[in-house]
Protein backbone atom coordinates (compact mmCIF):
# COMPACT_ATOMS: atom_id res chain seq x y z
CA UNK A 1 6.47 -17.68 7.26
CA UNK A 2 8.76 -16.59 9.60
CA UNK A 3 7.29 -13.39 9.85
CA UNK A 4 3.84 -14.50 10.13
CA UNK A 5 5.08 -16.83 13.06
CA UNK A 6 5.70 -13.79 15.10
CA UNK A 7 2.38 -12.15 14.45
CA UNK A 8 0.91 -15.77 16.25
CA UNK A 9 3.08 -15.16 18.86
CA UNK A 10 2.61 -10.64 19.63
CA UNK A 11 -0.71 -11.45 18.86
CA UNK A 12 -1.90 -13.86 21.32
CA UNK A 13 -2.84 -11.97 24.56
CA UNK A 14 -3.92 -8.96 23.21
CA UNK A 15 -5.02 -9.11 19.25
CA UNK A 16 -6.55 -12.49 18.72
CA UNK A 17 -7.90 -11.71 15.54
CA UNK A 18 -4.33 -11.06 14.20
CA UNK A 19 -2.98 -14.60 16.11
CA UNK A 20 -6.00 -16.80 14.07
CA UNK A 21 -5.33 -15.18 10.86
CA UNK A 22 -1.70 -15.51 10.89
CA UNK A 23 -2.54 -19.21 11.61
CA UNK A 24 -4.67 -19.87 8.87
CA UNK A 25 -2.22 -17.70 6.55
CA UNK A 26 0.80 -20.19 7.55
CA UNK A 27 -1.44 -22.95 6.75
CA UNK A 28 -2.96 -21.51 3.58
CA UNK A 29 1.26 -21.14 2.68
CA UNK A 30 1.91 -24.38 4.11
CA UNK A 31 -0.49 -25.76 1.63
CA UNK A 32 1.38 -24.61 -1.69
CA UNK A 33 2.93 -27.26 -3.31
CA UNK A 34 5.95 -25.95 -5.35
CA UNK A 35 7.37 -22.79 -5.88
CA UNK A 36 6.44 -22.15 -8.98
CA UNK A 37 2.45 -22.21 -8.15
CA UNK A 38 3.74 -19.85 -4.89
CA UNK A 39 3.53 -16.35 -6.77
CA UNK A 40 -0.06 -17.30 -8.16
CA UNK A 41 -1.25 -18.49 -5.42
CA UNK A 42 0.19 -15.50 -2.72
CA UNK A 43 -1.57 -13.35 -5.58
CA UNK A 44 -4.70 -15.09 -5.70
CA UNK A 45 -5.10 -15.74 -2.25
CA UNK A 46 -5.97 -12.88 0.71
CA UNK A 47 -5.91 -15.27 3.66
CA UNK A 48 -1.84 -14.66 3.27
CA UNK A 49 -2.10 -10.73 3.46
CA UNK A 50 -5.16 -10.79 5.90
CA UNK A 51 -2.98 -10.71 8.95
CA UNK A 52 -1.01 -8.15 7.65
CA UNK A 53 -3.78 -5.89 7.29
CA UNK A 54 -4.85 -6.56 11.04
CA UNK A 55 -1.38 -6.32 12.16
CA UNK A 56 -1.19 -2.55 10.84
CA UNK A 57 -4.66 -1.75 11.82
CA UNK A 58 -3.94 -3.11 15.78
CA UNK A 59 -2.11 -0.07 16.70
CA UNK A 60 0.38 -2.47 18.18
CA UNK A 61 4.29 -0.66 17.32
CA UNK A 62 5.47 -4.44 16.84
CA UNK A 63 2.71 -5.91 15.04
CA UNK A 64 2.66 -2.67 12.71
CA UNK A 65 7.03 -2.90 12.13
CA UNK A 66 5.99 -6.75 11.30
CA UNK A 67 3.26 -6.40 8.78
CA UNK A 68 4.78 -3.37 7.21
CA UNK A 69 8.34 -5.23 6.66
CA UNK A 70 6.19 -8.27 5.11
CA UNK A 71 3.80 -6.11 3.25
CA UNK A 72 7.20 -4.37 1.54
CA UNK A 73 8.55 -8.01 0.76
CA UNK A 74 5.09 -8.81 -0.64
CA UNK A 75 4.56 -5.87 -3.20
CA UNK A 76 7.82 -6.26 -4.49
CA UNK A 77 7.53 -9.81 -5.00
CA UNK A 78 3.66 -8.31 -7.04
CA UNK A 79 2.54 -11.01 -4.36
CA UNK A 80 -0.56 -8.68 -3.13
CA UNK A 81 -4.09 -9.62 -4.51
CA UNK A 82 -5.52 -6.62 -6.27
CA UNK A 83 -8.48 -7.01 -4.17
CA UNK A 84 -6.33 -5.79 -1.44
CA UNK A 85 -4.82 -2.85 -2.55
CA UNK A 86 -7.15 -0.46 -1.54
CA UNK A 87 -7.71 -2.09 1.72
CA UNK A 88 -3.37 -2.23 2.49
CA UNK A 89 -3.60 1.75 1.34
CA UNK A 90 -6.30 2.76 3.95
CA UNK A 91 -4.17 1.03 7.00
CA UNK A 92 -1.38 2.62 5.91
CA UNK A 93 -2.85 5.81 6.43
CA UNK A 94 -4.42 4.86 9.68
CA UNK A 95 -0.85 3.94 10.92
CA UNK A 96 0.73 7.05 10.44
CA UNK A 97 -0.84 8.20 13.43
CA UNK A 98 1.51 6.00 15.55
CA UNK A 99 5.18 6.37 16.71
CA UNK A 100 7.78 8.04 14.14
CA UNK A 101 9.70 4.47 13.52
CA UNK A 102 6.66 3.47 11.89
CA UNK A 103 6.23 6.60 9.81
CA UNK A 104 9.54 6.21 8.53
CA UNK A 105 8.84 2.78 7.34
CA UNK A 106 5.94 3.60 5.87
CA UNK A 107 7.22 6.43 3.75
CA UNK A 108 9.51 3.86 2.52
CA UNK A 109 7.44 1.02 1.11
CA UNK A 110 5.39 3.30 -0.47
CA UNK A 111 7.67 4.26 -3.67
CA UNK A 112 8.21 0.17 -4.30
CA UNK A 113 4.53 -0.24 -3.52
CA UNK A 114 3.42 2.44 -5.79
CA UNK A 115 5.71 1.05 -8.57
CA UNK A 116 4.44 -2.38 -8.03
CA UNK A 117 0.69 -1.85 -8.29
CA UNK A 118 0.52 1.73 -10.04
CA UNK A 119 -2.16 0.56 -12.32
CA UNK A 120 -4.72 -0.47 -9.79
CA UNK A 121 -3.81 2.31 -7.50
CA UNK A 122 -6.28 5.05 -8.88
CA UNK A 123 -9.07 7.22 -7.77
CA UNK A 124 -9.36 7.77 -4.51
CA UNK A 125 -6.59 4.98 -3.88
CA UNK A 126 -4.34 7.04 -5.56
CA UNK A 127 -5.47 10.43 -3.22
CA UNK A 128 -5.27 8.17 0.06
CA UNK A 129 -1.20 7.25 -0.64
CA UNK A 130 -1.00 10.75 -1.90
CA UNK A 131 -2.29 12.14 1.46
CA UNK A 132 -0.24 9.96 3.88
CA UNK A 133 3.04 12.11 2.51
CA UNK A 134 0.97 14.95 3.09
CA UNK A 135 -0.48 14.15 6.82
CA UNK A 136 3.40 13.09 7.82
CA UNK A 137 4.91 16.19 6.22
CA UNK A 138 2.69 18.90 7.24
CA UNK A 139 1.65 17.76 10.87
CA UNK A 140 5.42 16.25 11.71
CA UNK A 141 7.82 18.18 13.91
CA UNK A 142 10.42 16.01 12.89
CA UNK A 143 12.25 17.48 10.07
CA UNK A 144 13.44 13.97 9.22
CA UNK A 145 10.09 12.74 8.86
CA UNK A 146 9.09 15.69 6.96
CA UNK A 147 11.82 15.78 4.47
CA UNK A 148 10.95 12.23 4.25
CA UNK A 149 7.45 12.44 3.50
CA UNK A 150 8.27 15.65 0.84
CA UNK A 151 10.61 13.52 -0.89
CA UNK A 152 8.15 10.67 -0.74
CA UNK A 153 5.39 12.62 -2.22
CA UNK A 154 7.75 14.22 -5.00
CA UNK A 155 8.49 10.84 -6.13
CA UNK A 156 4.67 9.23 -5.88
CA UNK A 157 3.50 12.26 -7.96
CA UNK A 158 6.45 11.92 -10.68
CA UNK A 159 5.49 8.50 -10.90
CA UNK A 160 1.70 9.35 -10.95
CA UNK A 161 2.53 11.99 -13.69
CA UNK A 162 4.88 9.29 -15.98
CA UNK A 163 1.57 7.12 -16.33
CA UNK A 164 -0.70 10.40 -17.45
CA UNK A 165 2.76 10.69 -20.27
CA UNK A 166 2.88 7.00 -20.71
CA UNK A 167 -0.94 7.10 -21.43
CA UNK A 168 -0.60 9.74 -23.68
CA UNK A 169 1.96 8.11 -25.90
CA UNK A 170 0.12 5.06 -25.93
CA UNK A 171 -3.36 7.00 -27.41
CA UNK A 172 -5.88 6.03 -24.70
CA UNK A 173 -9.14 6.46 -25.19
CA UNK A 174 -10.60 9.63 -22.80
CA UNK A 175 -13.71 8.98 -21.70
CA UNK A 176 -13.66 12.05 -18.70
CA UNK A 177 -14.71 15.79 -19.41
CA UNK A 178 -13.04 18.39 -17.07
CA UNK A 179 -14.39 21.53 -16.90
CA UNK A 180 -11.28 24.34 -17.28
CA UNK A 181 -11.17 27.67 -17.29
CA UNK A 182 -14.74 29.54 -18.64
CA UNK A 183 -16.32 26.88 -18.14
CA UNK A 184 -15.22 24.81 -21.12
CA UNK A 185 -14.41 21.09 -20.77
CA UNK A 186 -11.94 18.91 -21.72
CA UNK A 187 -11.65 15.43 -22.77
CA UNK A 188 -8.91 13.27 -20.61
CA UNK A 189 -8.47 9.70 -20.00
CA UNK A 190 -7.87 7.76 -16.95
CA UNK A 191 -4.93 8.44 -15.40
CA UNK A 192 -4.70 12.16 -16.23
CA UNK A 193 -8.40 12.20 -15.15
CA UNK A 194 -6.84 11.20 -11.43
């Protein structure tokens, strides 16, 4: 709440859009009655990550250090509605063309927010968060960044690779052919499919 108080108040002169829905997200949290209905609701609810979405797509250094920090809080808390997964993933790559603060940060909520929503973050999801280690490690002159953004990508992929294994063990149905080598295919199922 606290968080979402400053995006009212950085976003006032010059990103209005990010002031009303911070507003309406401090009312929507206002509105929950007891903690125990405040997971399911955050979950359930995208007025509450709305703003934070803006905030990173505003190309505003202190509304992007804002949302990220409360986007980080959110995912490990699982407090993100699916429906905005793809949506969080797509700013996130957007702001990595900003100031190298901000790259940091986001090369590190992406391990956590990877972990926390690895089964919904597929497809071309899955290539987007993939690619923002990628963008920050091979156009960075900063070796921190770039060490950063290797190690980053190491990690997404292990984890990425542990759910093709975990898949495996578990006897998933494959449902994908892959064409290999001579042009013969092979069956695979989801995750390995991505």
């Amino acid at each position: 709440s606290t968080d979402l108080a400053l995006l009212v108040l950085e976003g006032k002169r010059r990103n209005p859009d990010v002031k009303e829905s911070a507003e309406k997200a401090i009312a929507t949290i206002n509105s929950i009655q007891n903690e125990n209905e405040a997971v399911n609701s955050l979950k359930t609810n995208t007025k509450v990550v709305e703003p934070f979405v803006l905030g990173l797509n505003s190309r505003n250094g202190k509304l992007i250090l804002i949302s990220l920090r409360c986007l980080s809080y959110l995912a490990i808390s699982n407090c993100i509605p699916d429906s905005k997964i793809g949506e969080i993933i797509d700013s996130l790559y957007e702001a990595t063309n900003t100031t190298a603060d901000i790259q940091i940060k986001i090369l590190q909520i992406l391990p956590g927010f990877f972990q926390s929503y690895n089964k919904d973050i597929t497809g071309d999801k899955l290539s987007t968060i993939l690619n923002v280690c990628s963008t920050l490690q091979g156009a960075n002159r900063q070796p921190a960044i770039a060490h950063t953004a290797q190690a980053t990508f190491t990690q997404l992929l292990d984890t990425a690779f542990e759910k093709v294994r975990s898949e495996d063990q578990q006897g998933k149905e494959k449902l994908h052919e892959v064409v290999i080598d001579d042009d013969k295919t092979v069956k695979v199922a989801d995750c390995a499919f991505d």
